[in-house]
N, C-alpha and C. Protein backbone atom coordinates (compact mmCIF):
# COMPACT_ATOMS: atom_id res chain seq x y z
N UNK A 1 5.35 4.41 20.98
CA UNK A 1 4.46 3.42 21.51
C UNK A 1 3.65 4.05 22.64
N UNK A 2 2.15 4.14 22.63
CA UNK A 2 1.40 4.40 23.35
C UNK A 2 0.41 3.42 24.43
N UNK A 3 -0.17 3.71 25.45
CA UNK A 3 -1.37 2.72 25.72
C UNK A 3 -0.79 1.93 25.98
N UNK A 4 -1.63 0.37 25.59
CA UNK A 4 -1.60 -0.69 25.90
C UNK A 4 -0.01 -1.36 25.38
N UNK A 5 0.65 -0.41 24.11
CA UNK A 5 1.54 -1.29 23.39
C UNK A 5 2.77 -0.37 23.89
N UNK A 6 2.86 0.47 24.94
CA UNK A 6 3.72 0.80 25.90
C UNK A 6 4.82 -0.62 26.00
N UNK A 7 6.14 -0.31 25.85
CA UNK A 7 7.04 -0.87 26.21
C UNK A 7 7.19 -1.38 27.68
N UNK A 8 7.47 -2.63 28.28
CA UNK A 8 8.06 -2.49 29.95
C UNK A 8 9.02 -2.09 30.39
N UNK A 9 9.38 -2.35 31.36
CA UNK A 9 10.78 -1.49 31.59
C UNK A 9 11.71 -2.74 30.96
N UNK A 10 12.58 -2.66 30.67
CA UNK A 10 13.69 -3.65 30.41
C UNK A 10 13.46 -4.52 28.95
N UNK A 11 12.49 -4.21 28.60
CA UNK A 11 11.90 -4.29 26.93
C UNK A 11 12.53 -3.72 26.16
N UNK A 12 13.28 -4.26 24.74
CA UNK A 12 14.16 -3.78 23.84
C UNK A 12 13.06 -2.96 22.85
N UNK A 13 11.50 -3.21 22.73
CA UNK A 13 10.90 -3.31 21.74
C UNK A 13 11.16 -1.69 21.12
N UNK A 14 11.31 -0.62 21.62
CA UNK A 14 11.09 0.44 21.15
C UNK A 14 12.58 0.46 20.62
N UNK A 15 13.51 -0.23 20.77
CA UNK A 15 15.05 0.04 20.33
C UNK A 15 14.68 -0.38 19.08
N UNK A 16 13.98 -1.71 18.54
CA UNK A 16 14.22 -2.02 17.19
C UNK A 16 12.99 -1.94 16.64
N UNK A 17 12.21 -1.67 17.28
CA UNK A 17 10.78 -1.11 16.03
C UNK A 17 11.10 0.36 15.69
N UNK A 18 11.80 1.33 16.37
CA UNK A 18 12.01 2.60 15.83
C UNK A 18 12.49 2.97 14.50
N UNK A 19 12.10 3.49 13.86
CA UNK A 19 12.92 4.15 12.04
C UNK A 19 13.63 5.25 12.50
N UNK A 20 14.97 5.65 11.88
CA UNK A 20 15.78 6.45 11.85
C UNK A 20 14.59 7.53 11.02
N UNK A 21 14.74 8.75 11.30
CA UNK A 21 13.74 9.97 10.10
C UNK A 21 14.66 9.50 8.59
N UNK A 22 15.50 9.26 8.29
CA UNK A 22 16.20 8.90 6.81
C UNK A 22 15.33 7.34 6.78
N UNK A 23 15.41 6.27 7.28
CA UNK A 23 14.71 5.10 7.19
C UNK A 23 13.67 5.67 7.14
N UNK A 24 12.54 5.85 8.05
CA UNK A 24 11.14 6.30 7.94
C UNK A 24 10.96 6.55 6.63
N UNK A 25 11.41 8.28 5.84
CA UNK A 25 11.20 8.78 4.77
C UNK A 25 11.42 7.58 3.32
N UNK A 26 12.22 6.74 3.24
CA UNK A 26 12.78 5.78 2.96
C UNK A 26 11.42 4.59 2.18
N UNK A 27 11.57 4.61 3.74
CA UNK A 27 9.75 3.53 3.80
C UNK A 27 8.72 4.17 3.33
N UNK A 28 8.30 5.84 3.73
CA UNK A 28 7.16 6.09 2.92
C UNK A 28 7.49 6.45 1.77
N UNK A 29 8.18 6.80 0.67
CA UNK A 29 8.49 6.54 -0.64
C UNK A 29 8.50 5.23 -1.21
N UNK A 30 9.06 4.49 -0.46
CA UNK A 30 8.56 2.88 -1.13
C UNK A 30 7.25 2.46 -0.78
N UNK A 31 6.54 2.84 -0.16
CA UNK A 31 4.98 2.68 0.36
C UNK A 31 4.31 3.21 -0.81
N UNK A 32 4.67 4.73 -1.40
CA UNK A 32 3.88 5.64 -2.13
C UNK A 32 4.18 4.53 -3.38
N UNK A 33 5.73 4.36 -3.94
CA UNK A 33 5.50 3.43 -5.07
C UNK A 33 4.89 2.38 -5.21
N UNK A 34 5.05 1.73 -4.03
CA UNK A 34 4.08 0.50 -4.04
C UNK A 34 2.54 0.33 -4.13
N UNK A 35 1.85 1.45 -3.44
CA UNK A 35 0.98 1.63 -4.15
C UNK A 35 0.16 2.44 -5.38
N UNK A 36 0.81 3.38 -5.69
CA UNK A 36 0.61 3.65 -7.46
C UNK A 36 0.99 2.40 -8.43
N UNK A 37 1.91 1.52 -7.93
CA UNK A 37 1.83 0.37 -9.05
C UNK A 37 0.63 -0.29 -8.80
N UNK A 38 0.08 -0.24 -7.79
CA UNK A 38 -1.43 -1.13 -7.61
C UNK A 38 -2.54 -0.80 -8.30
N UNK A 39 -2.55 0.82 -7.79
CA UNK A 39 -3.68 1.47 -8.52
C UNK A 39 -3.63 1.40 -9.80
N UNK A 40 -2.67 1.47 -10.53
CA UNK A 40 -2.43 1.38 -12.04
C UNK A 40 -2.49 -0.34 -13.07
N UNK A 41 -2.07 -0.80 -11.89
CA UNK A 41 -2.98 -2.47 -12.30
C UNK A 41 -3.84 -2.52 -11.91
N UNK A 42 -4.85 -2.49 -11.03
CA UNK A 42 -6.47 -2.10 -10.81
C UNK A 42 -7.00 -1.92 -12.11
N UNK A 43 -6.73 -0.50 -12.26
CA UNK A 43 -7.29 0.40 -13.29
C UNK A 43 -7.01 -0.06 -14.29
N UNK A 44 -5.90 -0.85 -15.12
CA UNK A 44 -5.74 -1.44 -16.28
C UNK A 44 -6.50 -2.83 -16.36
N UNK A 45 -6.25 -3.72 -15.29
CA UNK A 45 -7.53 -4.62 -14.68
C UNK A 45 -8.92 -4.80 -14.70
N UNK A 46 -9.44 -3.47 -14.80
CA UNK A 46 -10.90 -2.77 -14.43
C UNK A 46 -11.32 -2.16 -16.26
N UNK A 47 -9.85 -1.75 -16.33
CA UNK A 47 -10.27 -1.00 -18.02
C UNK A 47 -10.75 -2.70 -18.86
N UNK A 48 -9.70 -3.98 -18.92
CA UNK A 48 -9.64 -4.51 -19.44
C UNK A 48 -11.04 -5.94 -19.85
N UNK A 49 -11.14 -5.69 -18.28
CA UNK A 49 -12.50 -6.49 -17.91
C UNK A 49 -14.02 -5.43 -18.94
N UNK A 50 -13.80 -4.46 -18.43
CA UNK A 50 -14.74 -3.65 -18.95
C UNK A 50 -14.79 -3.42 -21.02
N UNK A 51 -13.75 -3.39 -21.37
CA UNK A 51 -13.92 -3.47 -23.07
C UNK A 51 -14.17 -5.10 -22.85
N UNK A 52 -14.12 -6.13 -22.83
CA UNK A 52 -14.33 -6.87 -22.86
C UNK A 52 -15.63 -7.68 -22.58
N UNK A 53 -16.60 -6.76 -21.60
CA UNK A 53 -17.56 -7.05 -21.70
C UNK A 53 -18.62 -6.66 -22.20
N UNK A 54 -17.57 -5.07 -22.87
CA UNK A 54 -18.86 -4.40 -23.70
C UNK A 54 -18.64 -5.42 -25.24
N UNK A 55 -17.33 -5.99 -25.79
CA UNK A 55 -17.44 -6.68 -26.60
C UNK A 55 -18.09 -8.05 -27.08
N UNK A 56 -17.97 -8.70 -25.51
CA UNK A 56 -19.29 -9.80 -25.57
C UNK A 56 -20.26 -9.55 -25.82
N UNK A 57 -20.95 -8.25 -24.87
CA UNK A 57 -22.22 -7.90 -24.72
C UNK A 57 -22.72 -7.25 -26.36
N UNK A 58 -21.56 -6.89 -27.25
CA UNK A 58 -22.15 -6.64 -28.65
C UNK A 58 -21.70 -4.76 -28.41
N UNK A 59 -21.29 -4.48 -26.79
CA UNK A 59 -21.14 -2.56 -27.95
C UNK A 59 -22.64 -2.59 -26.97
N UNK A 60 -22.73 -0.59 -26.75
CA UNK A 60 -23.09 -0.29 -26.56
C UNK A 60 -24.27 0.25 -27.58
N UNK A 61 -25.49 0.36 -27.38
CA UNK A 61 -26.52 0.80 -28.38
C UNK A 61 -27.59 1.72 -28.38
């Protein structure tokens, strides 16, 4: 905690916002999965919208 979000004295906040380095690593592996499942519904999202409007639209010509 830096700056403004500096702890006071007698403030627990840095005791329980801290990650253990095993927690931390933990969290950014579930961060990384969490978002590759996004990007990959996006993109299937984005694919699906898109054949679909080339099929309304008749296909490309």
């Amino acid at each position: 905690m830096s700056g403004s979000h500096r702890a006071a004295p007698g403030d627990d906040a840095r005791w329980w916002a801290t990650l253990t380095p095993d927690a931390l690593e933990d969290e950014i592996r579930s961060n990384r999965r969490s978002e590759r499942r996004l990007l990959v519904v996006v993109a299937l999202v984005s694919l699906a919208i898109t054949v679909a409007a080339l099929l309304l639209h008749g296909g490309v010509a």
